[in-house]
Protein backbone atom coordinates (compact mmCIF):
# COMPACT_ATOMS: atom_id res chain seq x y z
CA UNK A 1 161.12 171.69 140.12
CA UNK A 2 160.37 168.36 138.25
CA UNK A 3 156.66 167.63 138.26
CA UNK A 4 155.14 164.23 138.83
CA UNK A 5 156.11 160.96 136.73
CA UNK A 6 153.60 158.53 135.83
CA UNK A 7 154.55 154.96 134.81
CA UNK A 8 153.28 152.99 131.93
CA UNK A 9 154.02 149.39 131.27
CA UNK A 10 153.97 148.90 127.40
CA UNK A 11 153.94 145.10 126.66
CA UNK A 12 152.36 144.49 123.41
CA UNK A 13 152.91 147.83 121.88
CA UNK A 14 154.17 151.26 122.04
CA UNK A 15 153.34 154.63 120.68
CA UNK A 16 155.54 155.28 118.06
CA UNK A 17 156.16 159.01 119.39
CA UNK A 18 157.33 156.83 122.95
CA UNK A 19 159.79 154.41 121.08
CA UNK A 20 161.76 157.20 119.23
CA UNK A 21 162.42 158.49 122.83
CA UNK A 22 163.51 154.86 124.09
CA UNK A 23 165.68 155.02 120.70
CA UNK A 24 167.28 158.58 121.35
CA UNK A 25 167.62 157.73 125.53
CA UNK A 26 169.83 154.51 124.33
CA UNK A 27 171.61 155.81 121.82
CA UNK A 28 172.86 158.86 124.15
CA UNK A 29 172.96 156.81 126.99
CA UNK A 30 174.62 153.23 126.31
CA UNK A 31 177.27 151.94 128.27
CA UNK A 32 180.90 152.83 127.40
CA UNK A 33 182.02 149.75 128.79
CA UNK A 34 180.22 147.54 126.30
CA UNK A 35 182.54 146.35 123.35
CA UNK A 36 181.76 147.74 119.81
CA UNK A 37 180.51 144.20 118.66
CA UNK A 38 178.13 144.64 121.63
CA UNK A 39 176.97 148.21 120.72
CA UNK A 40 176.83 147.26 117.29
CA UNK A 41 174.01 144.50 117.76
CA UNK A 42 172.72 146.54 120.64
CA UNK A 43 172.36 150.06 118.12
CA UNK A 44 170.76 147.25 115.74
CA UNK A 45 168.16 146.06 117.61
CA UNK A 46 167.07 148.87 119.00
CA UNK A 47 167.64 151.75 116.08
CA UNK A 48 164.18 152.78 115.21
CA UNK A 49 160.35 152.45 115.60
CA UNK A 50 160.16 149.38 114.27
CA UNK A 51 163.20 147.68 115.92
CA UNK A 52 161.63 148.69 119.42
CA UNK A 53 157.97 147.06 118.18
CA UNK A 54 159.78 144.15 117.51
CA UNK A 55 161.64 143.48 120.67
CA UNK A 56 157.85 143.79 122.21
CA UNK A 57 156.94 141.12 119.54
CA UNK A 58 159.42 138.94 121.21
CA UNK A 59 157.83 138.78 124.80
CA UNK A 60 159.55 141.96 126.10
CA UNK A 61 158.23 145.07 128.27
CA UNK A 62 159.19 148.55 128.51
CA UNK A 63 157.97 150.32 131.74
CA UNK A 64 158.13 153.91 130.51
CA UNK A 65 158.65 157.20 132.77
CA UNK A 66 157.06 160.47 131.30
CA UNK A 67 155.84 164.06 133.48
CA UNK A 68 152.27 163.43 134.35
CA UNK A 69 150.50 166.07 132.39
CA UNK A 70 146.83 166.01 133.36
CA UNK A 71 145.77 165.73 129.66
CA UNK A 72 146.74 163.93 126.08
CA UNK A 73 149.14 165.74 125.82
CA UNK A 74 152.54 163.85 125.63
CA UNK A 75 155.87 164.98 127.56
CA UNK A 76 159.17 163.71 127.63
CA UNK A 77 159.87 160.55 128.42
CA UNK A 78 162.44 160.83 131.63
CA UNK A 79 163.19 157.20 131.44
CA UNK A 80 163.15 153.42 130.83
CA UNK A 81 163.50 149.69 131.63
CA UNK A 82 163.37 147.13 129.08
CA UNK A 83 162.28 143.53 130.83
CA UNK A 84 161.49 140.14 129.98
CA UNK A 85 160.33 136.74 131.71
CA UNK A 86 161.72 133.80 131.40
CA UNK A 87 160.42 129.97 132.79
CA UNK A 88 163.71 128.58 134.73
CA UNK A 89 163.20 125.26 136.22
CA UNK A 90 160.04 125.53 136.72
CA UNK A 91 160.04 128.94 138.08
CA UNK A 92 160.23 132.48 136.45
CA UNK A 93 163.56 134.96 136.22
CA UNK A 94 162.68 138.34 135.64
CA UNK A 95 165.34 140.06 133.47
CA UNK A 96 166.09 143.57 133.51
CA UNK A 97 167.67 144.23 130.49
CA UNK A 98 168.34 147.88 130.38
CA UNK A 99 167.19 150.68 132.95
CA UNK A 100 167.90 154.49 131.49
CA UNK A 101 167.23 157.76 132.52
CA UNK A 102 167.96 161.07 130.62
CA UNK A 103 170.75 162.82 132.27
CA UNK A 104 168.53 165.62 133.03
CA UNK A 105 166.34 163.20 135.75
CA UNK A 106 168.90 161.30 137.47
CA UNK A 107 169.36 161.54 141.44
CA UNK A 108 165.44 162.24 141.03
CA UNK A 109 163.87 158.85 141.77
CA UNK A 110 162.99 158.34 138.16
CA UNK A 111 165.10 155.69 138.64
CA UNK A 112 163.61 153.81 141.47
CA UNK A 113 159.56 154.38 140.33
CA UNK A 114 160.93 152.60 136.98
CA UNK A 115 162.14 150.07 139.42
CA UNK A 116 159.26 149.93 141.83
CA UNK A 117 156.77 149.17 138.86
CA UNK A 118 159.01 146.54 137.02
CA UNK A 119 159.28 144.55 140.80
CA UNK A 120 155.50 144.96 141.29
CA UNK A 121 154.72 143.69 137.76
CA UNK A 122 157.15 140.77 137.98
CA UNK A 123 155.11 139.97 141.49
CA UNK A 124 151.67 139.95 139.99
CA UNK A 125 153.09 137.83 137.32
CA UNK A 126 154.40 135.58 139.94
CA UNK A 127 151.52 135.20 142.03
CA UNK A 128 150.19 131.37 142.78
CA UNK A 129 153.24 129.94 141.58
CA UNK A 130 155.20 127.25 143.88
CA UNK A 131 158.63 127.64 142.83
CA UNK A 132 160.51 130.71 143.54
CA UNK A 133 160.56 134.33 141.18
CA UNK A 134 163.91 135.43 140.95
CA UNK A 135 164.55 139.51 139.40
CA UNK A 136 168.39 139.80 137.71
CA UNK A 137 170.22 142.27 136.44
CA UNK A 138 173.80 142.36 135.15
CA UNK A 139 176.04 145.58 135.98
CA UNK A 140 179.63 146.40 134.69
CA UNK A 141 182.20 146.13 138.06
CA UNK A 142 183.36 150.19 137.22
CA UNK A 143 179.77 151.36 137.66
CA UNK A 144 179.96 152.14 141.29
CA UNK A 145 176.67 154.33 141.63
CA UNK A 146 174.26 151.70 139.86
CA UNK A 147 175.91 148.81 141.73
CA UNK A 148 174.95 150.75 144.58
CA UNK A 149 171.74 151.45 143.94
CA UNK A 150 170.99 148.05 143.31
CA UNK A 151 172.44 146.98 146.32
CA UNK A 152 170.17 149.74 147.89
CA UNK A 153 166.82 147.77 146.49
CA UNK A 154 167.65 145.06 147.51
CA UNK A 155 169.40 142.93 145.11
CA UNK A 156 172.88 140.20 146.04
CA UNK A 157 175.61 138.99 144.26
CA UNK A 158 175.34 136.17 142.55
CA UNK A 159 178.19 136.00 139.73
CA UNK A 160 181.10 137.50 137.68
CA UNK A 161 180.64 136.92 134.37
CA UNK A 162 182.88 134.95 131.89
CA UNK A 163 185.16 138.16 131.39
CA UNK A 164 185.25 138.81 135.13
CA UNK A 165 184.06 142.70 133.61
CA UNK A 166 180.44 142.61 135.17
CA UNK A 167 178.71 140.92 137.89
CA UNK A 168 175.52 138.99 137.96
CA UNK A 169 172.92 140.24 140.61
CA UNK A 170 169.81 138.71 142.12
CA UNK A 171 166.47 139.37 144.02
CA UNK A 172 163.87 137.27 145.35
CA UNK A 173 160.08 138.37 145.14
């Protein structure tokens, strides 16, 4: 039996120990359906310590799954979403960029804590403003569980993109 996950939101920095396990969960778990120019810049960005620092540097979160272990010491991390803001007319968009979870955790609700955080930071960040917070997320058409699962929290179509291969999806807070 799986113990407990805790959540941490890392925004300015992360332990470097934590970003080598982003780095190995994206490298083992990237998207097949993403073209090798994709992958390529994708692999670049986000091949070491230092590559994950500097997507933080550039106004990005990770919300980071790990076993809650009572003390210091530091277990696995089960899973992650990378996230962003960004001002839209006015309002805010809050972009999910990439949600992972080692093979060993899925159909566990690693998944959907990950989630639950990311929605209830993009809230707090939305609080007291007039115009509407949006959360998006882009998912390839073949991926029939995580278009599900989206569907599931709550999010609607709202475009095909340019190569009619994924669709655009939206959420209001």
């Amino acid at each position: 039996m799986l113990g407990a996950a805790e959540i941490l939101c890392h925004e300015d920095s992360i332990p470097d120990e934590t970003a080598l396990e982003i780095v190995d969960i994206f490298h083992s778990n990237y998207p097949p359906s993403h073209t090798e120019e994709e992958r390529s810049n994708d692999f670049l960005k986000r091949s070491n310590v230092e590559g994950i620092q500097t997507i933080l540097s550039e106004g990005r979160r990770y919300f980071v799954a790990r076993e809650s272990s009572g003390s210091n010491l530091l277990l696995p991390v089960r899973g992650f979403i990378e996230a962003r803001s960004v001002e839209v007319d006015g309002g805010v968009l809050e972009q999910l960029a990439w949600i992972m979870v080692r093979e060993a955790y899925r159909s566990t609700g690693v998944a959907t804590l990950l989630h639950d955080a990311f929605i209830e930071d993009a809230k707090q960040k939305a609080a007291g403003r007039v115009l509407p917070t949006l959360a998006q997320l882009g998912v390839n058409k073949d991926n029939k569980d995580a278009y599900s699962i989206y569907k599931k929290w709550g999010y609607k179509y709202h475009q095909e993109s340019a190569n009619g291969e994924s669709v655009l999806l939206k959420k209001d807070l």
